[in-house]
N, C-alpha and C. Protein backbone atom coordinates (compact mmCIF):
# COMPACT_ATOMS: atom_id res chain seq x y z
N UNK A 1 0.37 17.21 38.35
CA UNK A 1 -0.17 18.51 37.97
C UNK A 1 0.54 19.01 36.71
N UNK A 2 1.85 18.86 36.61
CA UNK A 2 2.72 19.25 35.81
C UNK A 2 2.24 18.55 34.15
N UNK A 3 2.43 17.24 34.35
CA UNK A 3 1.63 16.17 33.48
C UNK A 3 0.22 16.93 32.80
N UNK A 4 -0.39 16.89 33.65
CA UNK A 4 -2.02 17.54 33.68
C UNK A 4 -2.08 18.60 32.83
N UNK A 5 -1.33 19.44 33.33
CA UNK A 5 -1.33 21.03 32.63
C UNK A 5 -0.26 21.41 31.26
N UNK A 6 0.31 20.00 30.59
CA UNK A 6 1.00 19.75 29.65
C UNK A 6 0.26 19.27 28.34
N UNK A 7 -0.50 17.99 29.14
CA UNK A 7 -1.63 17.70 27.69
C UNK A 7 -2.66 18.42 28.11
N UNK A 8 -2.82 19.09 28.59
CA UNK A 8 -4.19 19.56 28.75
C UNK A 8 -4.25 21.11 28.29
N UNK A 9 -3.25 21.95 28.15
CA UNK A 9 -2.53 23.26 28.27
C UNK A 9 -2.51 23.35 25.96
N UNK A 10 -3.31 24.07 25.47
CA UNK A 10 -3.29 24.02 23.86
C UNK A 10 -1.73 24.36 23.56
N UNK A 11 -1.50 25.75 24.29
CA UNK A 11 -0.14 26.35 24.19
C UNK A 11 0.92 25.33 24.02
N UNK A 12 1.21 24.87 25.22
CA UNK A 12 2.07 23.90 25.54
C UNK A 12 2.37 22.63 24.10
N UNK A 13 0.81 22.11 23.89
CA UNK A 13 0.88 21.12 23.20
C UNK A 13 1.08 21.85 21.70
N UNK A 14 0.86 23.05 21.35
CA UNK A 14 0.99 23.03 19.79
C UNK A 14 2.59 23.30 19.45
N UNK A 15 3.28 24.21 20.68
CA UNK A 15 4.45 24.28 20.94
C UNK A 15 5.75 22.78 20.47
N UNK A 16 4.84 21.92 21.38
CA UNK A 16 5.72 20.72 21.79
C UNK A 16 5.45 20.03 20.09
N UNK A 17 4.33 19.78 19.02
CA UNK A 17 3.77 19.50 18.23
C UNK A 17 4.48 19.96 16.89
N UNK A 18 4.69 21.07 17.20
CA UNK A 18 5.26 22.43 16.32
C UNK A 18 6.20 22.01 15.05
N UNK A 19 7.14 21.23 15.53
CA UNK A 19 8.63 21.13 14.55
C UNK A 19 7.81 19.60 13.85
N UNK A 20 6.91 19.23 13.96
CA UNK A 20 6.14 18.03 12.59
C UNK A 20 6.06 18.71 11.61
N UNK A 21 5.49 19.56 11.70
CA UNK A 21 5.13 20.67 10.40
C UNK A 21 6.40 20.92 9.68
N UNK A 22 7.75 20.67 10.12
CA UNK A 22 8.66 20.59 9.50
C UNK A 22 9.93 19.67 9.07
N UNK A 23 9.32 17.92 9.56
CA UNK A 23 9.48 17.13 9.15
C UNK A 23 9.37 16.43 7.84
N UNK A 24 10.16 16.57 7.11
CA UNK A 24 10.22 16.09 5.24
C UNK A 24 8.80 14.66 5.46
N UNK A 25 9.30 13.90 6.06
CA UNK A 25 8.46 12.44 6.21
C UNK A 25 6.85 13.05 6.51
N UNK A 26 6.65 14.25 7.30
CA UNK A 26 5.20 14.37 7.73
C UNK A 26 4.96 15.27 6.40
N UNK A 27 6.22 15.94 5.94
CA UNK A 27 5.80 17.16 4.33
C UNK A 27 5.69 16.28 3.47
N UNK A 28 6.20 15.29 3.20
CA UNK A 28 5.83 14.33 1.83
C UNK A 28 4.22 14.00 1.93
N UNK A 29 4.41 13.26 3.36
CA UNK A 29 2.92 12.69 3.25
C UNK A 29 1.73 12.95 3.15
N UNK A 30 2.46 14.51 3.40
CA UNK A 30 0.31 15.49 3.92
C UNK A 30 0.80 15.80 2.12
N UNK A 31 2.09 16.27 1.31
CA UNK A 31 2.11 16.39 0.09
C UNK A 31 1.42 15.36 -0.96
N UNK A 32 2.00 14.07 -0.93
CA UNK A 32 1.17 13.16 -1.09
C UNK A 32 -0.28 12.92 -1.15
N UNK A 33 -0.89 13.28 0.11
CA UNK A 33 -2.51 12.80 0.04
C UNK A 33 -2.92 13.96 -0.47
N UNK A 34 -2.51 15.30 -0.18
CA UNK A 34 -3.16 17.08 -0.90
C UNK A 34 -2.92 16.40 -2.62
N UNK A 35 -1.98 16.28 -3.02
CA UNK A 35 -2.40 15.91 -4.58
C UNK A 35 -2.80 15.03 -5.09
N UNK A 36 -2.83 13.94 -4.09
CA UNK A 36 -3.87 12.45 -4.86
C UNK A 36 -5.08 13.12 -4.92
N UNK A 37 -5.45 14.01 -3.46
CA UNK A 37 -7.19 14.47 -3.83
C UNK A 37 -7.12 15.59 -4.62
N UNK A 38 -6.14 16.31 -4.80
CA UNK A 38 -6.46 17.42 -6.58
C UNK A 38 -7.00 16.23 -7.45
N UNK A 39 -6.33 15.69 -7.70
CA UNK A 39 -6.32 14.74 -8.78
C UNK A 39 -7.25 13.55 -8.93
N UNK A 40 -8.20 13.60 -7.69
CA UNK A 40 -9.44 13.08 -7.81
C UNK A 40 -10.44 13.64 -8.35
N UNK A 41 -10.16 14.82 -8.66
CA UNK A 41 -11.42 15.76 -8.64
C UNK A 41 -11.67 16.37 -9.89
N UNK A 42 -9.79 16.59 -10.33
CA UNK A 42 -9.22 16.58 -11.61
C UNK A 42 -8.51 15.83 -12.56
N UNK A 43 -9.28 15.34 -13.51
CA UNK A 43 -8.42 14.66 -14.69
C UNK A 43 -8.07 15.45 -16.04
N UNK A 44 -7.18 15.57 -15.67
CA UNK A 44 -6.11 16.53 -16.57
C UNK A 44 -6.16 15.91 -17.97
N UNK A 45 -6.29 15.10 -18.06
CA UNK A 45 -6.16 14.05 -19.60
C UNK A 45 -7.16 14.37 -19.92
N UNK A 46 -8.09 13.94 -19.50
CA UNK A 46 -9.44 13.95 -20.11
C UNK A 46 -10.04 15.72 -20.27
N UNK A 47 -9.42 16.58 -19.98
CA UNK A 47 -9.65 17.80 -20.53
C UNK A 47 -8.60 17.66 -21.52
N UNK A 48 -7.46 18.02 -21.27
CA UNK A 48 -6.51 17.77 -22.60
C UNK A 48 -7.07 17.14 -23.87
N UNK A 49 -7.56 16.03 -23.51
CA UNK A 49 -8.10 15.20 -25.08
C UNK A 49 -9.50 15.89 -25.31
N UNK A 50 -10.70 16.61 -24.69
CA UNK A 50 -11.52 17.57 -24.91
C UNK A 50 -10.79 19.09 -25.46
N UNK A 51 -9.88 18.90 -25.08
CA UNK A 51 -9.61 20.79 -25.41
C UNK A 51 -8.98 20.16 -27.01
N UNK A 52 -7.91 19.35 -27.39
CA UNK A 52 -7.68 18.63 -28.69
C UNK A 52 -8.71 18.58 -29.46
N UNK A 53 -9.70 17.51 -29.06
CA UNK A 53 -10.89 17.54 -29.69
C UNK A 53 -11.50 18.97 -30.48
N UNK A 54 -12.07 19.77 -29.30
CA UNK A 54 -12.47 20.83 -29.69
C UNK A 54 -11.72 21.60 -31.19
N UNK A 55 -10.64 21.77 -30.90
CA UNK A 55 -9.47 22.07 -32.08
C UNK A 55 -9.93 21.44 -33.37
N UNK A 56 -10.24 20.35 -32.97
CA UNK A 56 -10.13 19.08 -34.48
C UNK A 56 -11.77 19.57 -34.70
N UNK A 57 -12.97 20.17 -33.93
CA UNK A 57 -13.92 20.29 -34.34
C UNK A 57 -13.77 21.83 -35.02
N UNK A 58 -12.90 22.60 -34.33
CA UNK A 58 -12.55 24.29 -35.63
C UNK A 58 -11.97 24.25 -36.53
N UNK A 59 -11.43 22.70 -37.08
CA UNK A 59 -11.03 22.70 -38.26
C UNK A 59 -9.49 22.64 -38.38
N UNK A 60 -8.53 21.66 -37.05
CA UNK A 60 -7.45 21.85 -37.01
C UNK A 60 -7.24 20.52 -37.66
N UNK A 61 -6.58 19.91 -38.96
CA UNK A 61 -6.23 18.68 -39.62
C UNK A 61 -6.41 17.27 -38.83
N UNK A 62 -6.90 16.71 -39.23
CA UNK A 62 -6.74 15.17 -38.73
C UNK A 62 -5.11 14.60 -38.02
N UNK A 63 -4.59 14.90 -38.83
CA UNK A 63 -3.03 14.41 -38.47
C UNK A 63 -2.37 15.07 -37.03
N UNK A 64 -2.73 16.77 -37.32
CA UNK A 64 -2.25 17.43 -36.03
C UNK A 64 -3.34 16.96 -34.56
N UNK A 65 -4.38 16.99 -35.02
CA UNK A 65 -5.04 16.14 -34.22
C UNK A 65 -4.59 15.13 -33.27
N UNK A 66 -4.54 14.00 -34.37
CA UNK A 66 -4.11 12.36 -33.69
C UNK A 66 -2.48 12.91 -32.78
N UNK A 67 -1.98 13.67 -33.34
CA UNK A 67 -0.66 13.97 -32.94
C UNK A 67 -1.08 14.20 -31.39
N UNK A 68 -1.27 15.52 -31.38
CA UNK A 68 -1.90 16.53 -30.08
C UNK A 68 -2.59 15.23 -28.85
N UNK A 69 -3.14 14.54 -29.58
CA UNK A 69 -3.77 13.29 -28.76
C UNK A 69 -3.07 12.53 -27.83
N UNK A 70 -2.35 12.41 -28.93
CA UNK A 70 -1.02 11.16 -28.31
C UNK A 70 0.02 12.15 -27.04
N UNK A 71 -0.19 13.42 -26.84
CA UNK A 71 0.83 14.66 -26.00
C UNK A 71 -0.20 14.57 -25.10
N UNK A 72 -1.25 14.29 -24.77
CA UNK A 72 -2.29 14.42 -23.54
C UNK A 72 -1.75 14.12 -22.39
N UNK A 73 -1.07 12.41 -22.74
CA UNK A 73 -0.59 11.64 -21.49
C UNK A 73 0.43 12.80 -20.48
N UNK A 74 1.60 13.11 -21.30
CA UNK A 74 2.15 13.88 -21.34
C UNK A 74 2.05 15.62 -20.13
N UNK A 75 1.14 15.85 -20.80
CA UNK A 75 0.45 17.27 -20.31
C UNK A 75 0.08 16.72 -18.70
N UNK A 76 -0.67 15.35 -19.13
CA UNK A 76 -1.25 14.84 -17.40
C UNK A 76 0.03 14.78 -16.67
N UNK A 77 0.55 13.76 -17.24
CA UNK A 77 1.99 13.70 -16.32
C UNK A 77 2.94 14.98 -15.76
N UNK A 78 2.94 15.95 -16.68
CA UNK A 78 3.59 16.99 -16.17
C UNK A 78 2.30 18.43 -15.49
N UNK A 79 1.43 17.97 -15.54
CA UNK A 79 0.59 18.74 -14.70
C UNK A 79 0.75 17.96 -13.54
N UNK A 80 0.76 16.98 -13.08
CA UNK A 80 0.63 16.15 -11.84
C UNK A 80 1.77 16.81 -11.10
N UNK A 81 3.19 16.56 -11.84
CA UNK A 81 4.33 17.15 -11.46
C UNK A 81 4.47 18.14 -11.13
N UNK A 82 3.77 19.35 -11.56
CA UNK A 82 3.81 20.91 -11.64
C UNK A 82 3.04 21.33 -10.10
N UNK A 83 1.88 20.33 -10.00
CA UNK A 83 0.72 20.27 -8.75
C UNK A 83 1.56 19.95 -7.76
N UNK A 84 2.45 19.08 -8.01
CA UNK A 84 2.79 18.26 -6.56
C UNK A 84 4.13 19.14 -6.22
N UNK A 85 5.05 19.96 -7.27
CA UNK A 85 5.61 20.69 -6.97
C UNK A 85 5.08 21.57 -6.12
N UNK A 86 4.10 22.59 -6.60
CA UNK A 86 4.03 23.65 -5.77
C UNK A 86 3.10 23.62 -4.39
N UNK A 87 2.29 21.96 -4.57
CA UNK A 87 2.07 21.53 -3.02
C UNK A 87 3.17 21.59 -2.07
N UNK A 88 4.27 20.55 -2.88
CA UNK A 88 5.14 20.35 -1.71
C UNK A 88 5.69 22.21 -1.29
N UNK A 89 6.03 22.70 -2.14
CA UNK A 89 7.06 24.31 -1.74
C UNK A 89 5.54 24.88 -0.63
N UNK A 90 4.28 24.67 -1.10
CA UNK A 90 3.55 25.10 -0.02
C UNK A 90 3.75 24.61 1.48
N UNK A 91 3.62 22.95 0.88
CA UNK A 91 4.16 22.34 2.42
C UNK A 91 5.29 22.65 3.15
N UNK A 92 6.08 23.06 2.59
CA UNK A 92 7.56 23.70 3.48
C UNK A 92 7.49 25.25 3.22
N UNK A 93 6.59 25.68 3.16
CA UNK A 93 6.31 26.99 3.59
C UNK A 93 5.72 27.50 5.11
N UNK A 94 6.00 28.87 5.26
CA UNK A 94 5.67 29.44 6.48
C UNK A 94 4.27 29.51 6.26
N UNK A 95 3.19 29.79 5.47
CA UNK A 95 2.27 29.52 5.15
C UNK A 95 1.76 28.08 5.80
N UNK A 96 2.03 27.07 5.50
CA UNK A 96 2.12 25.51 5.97
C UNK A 96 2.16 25.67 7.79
N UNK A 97 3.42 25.75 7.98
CA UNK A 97 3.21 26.20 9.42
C UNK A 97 2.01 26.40 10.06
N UNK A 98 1.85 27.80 9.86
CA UNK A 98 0.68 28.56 10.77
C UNK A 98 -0.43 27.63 10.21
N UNK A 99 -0.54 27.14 9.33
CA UNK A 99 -1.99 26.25 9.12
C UNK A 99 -1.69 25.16 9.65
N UNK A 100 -0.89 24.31 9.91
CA UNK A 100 -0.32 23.42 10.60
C UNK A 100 -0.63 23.57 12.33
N UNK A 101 -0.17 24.84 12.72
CA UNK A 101 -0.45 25.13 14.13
C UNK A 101 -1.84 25.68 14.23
N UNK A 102 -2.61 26.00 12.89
CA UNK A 102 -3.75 26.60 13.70
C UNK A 102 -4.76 25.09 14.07
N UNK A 103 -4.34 23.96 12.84
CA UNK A 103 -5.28 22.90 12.63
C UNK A 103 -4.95 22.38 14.24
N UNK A 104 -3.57 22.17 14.53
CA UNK A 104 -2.84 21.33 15.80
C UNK A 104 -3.67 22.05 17.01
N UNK A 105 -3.77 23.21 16.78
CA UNK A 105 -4.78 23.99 18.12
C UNK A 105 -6.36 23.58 18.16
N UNK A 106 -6.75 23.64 17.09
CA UNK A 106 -8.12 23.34 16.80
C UNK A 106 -8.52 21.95 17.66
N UNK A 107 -7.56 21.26 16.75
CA UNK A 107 -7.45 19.55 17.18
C UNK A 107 -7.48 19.54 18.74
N UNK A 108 -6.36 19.92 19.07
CA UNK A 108 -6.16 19.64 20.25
C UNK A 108 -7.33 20.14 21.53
N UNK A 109 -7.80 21.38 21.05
CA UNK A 109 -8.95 22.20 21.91
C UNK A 109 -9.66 21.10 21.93
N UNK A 110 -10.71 20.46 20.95
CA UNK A 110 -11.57 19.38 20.50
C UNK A 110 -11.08 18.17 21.23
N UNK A 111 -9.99 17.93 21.19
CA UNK A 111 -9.27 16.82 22.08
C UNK A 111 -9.81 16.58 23.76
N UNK A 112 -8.95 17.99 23.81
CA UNK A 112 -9.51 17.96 25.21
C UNK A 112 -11.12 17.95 25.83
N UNK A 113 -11.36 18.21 24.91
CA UNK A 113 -13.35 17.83 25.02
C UNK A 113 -13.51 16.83 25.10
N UNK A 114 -12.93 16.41 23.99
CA UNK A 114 -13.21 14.60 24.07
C UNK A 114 -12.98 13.55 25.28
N UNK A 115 -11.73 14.17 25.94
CA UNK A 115 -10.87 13.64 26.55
C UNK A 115 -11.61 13.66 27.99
N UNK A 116 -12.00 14.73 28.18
CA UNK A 116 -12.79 15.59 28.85
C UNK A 116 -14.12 14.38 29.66
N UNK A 117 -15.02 14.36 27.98
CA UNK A 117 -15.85 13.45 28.70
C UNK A 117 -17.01 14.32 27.73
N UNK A 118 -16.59 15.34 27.34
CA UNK A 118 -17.23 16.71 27.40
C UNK A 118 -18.36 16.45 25.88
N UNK A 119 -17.41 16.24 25.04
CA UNK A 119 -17.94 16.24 23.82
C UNK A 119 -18.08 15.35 22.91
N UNK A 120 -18.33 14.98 21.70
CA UNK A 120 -18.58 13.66 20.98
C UNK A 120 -17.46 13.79 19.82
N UNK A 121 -16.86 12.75 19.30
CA UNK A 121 -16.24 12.73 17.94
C UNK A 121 -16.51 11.90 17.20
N UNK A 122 -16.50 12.70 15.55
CA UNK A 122 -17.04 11.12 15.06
C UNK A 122 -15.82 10.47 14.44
N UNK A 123 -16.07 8.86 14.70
CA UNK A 123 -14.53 8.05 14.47
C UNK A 123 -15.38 6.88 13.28
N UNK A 124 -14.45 6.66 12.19
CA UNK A 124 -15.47 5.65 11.40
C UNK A 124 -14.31 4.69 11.84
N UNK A 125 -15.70 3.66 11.66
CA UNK A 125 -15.03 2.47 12.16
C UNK A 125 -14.18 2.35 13.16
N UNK A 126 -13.69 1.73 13.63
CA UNK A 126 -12.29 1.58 14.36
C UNK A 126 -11.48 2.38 14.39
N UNK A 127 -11.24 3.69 13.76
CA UNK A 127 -10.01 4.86 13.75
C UNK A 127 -10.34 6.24 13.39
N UNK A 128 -9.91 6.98 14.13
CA UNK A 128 -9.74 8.46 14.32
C UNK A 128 -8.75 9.02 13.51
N UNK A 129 -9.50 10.16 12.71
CA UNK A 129 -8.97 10.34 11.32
C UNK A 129 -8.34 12.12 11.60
N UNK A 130 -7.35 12.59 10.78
CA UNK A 130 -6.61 14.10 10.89
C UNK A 130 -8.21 14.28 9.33
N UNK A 131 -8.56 15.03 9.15
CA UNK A 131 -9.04 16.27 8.22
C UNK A 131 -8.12 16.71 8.08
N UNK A 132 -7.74 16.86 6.41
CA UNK A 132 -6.83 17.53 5.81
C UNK A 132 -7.94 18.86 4.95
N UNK A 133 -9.08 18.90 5.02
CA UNK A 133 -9.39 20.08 4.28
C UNK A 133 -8.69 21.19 4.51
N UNK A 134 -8.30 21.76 5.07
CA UNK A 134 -8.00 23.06 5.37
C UNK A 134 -6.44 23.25 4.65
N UNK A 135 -5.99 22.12 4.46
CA UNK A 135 -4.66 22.08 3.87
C UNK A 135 -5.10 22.11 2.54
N UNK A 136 -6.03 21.66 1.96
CA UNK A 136 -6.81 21.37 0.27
C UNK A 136 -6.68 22.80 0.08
N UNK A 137 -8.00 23.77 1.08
CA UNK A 137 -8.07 24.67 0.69
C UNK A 137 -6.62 25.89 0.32
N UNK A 138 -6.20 25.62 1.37
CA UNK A 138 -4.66 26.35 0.99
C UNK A 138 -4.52 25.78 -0.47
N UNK A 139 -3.80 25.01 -0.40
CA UNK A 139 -3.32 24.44 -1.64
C UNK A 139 -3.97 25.21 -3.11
N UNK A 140 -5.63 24.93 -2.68
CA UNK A 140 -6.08 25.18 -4.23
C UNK A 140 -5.79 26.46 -4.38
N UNK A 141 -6.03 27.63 -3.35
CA UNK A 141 -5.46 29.14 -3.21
C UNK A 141 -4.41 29.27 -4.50
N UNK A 142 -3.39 28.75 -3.59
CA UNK A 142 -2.05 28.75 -4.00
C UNK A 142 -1.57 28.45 -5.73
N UNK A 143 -2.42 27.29 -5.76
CA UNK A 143 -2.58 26.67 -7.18
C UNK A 143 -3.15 27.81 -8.39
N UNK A 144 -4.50 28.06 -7.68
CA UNK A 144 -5.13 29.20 -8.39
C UNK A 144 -4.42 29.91 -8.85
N UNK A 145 -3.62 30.57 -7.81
CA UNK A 145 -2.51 31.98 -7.82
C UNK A 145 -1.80 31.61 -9.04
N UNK A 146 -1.28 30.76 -9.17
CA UNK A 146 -0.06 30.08 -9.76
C UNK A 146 -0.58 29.98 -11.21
N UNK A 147 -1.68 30.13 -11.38
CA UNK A 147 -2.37 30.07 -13.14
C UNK A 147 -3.04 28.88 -12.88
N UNK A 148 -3.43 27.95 -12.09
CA UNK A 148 -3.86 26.47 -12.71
C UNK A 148 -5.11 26.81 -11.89
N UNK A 149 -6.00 27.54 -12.96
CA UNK A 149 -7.38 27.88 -12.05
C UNK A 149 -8.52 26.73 -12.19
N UNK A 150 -8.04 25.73 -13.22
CA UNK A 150 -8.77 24.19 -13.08
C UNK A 150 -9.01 23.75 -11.45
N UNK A 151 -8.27 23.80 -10.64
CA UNK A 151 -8.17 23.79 -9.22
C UNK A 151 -9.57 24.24 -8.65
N UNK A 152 -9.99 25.45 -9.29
CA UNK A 152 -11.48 26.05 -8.60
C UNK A 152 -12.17 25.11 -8.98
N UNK A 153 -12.08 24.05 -9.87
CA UNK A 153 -13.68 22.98 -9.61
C UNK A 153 -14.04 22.55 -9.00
N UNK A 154 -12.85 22.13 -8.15
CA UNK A 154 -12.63 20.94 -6.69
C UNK A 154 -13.57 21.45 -5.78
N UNK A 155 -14.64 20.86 -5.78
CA UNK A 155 -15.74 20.73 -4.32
C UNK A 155 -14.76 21.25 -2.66
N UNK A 156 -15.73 21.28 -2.02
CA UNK A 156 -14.83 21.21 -0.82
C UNK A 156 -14.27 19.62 -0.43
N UNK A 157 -13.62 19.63 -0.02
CA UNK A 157 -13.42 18.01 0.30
C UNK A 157 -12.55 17.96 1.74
N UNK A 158 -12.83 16.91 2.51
CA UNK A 158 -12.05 16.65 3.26
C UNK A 158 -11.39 15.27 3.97
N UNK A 159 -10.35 15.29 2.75
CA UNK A 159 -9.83 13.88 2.85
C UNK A 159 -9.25 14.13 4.33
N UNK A 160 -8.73 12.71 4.51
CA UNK A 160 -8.26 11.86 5.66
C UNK A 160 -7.09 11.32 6.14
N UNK A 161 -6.47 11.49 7.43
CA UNK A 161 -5.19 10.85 7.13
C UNK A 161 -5.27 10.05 8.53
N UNK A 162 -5.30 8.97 8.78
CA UNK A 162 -5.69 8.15 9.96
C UNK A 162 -4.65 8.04 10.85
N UNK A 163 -4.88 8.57 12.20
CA UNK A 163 -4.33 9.02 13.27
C UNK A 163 -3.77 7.82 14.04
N UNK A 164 -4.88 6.89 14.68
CA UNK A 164 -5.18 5.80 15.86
C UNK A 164 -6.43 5.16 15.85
N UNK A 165 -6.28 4.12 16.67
CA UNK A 165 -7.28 2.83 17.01
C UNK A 165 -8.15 4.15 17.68
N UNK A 166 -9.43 3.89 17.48
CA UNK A 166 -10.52 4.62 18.27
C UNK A 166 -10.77 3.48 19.26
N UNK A 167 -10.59 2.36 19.92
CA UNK A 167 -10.32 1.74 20.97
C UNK A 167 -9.25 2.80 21.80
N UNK A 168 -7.92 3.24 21.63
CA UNK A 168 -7.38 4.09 22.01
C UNK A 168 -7.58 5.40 22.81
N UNK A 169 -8.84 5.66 21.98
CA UNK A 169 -9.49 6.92 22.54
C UNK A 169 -9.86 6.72 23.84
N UNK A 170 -10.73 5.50 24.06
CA UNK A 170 -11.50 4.73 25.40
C UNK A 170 -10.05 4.91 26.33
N UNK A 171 -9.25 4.42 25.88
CA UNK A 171 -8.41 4.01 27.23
C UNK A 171 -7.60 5.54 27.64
N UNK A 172 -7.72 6.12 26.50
CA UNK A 172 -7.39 7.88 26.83
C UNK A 172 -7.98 8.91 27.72
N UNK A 173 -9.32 8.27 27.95
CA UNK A 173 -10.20 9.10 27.98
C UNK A 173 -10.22 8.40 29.44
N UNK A 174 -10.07 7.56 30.40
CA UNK A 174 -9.74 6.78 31.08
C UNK A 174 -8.60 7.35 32.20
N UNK A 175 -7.33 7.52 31.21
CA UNK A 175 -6.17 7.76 31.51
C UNK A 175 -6.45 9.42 31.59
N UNK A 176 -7.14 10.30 31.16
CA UNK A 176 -7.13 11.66 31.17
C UNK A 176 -7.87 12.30 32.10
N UNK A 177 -9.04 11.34 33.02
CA UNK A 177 -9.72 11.22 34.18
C UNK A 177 -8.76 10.51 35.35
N UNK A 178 -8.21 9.64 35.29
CA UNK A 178 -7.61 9.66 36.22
C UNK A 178 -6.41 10.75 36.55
N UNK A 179 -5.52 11.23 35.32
CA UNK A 179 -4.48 12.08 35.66
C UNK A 179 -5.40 13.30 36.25
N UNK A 180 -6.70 13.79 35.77
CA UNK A 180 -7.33 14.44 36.36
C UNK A 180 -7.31 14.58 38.25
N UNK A 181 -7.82 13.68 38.44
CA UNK A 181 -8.01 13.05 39.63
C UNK A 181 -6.47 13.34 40.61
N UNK A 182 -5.73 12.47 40.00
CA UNK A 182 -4.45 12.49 40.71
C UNK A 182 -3.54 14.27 40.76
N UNK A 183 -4.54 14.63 39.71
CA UNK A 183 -3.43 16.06 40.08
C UNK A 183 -4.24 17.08 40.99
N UNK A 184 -5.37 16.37 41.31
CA UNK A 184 -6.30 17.22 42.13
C UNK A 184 -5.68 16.81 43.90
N UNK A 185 -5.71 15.55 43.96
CA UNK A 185 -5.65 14.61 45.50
C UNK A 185 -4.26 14.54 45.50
N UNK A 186 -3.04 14.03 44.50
CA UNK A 186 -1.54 14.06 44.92
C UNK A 186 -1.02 15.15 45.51
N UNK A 187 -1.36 16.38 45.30
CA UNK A 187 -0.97 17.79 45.84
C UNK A 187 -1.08 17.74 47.44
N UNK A 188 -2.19 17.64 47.66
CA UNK A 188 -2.80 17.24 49.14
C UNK A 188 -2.22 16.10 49.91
C-alpha cells in the first residue's frame, strides 16, 4: 500500500523528483539541448553578414565592409555564448525549479494514466521522450527580457530529451497493475 501510494501519490513523487532540478549534470543537459534548439531556429551569422551587407548597400566602403564580414563568425560565437549563459543562470534559477516541478507534476499525473491502463501516449519508435517546450518557452521570455528579441522568431517547438525503452512502459504498466492488486488483497 505504502509502495502504491508513493508512485502513484503526484505530491510524493514531485517531492522525491525535486532536487534533479538542481543537479549541475541534469542543468547542463536540459542547458545544452534549450540552446542547440535556439540555435536551430536562429543563425546568428547569417543575420550578421545580412545586417553588414545592408551597411555596404547605404554606402559603408568596401574595405569596412569585407572587414565587418570577417567579425560575423565572431558575433555568432559570442552570441551562442551570451544564449547559453543566460540559459544556464535560468537553469539554476528558482524560476527553473517551479517549471521543473510543474512539468514533473504534469508528467507524472499523465503517467499515472498511462500506467493506469487509462490513457494513451505517444512514444516514437522504441522510446519515450521528456518535452522540453515549456523550458524553450521560459528561456525565450527570459532571452527577450535580456535584449536578444531575435529569440521571438522561434516557432513553438518542442524538442526532446529521451527518457526509456517504450518496451519498458509494457512491463510498467504490468508491474503498476499488479502492485495495484497486491495493495488491495495483501491488507486482507
Amino acid at each position: 500500500v505504502w509502495t502504491r501510494s508513493q508512485l502513484s501519490d503526484t505530491d510524493s513523487f514531485v517531492a522525491t523528483v525535486e532536487p534533479l532540478a538542481r543537479d549541475p549534470e541534469v542543468q547542463q543537459a536540459v542547458t545544452n539541448r534549450v540552446t542547440a534548439t535556439i540555435f536551430e531556429h536562429v543563425d546568428v551569422q547569417s543575420l550578421a553578414d545580412e545586417a553588414v551587407t545592408a551597411l555596404g548597400a547605404q554606402g559603408l566602403p568596401p574595405p569596412l565592409v569585407d572587414r565587418l564580414h570577417g567579425l560575423t563568425p565572431t558575433i555568432s560565437a559570442a552570441t551562442t555564448n551570451f544564449v547559453r549563459d543566460k540559459v544556464g543562470e535560468l537553469v539554476a534559477s528558482p524560476q527553473f525549479a517551479a517549471a521543473w516541478d510543474q512539468a514533473v507534476r504534469v508528467a507524472h499525473q499523465r503517467a499515472v494514466i498511462v500506467l493506469s491502463g487509462q490513457g494513451q501516449v505517444v512514444v516514437r519508435g522504441d522510446t519515450v521522450y521528456l518535452d522540453l517546450g515549456p523550458f524553450i518557452d521560459v528561456a525565450k521570455q527570459r532571452l527577450s527580457a535580456e535584449g536578444l528579441t531575435v529569440v521571438d522568431r522561434i516557432p513553438e517547438v518542442h524538442p526532446t530529451i529521451p527518457l526509456f525503452p517504450a518496451d519498458n512502459l509494457v512491463r510498467a504498466q504490468t508491474a503498476y497493475a499488479a502492485l495495484g492488486t497486491f495493495a488491495t488483497v495483501l491488507p486482507w
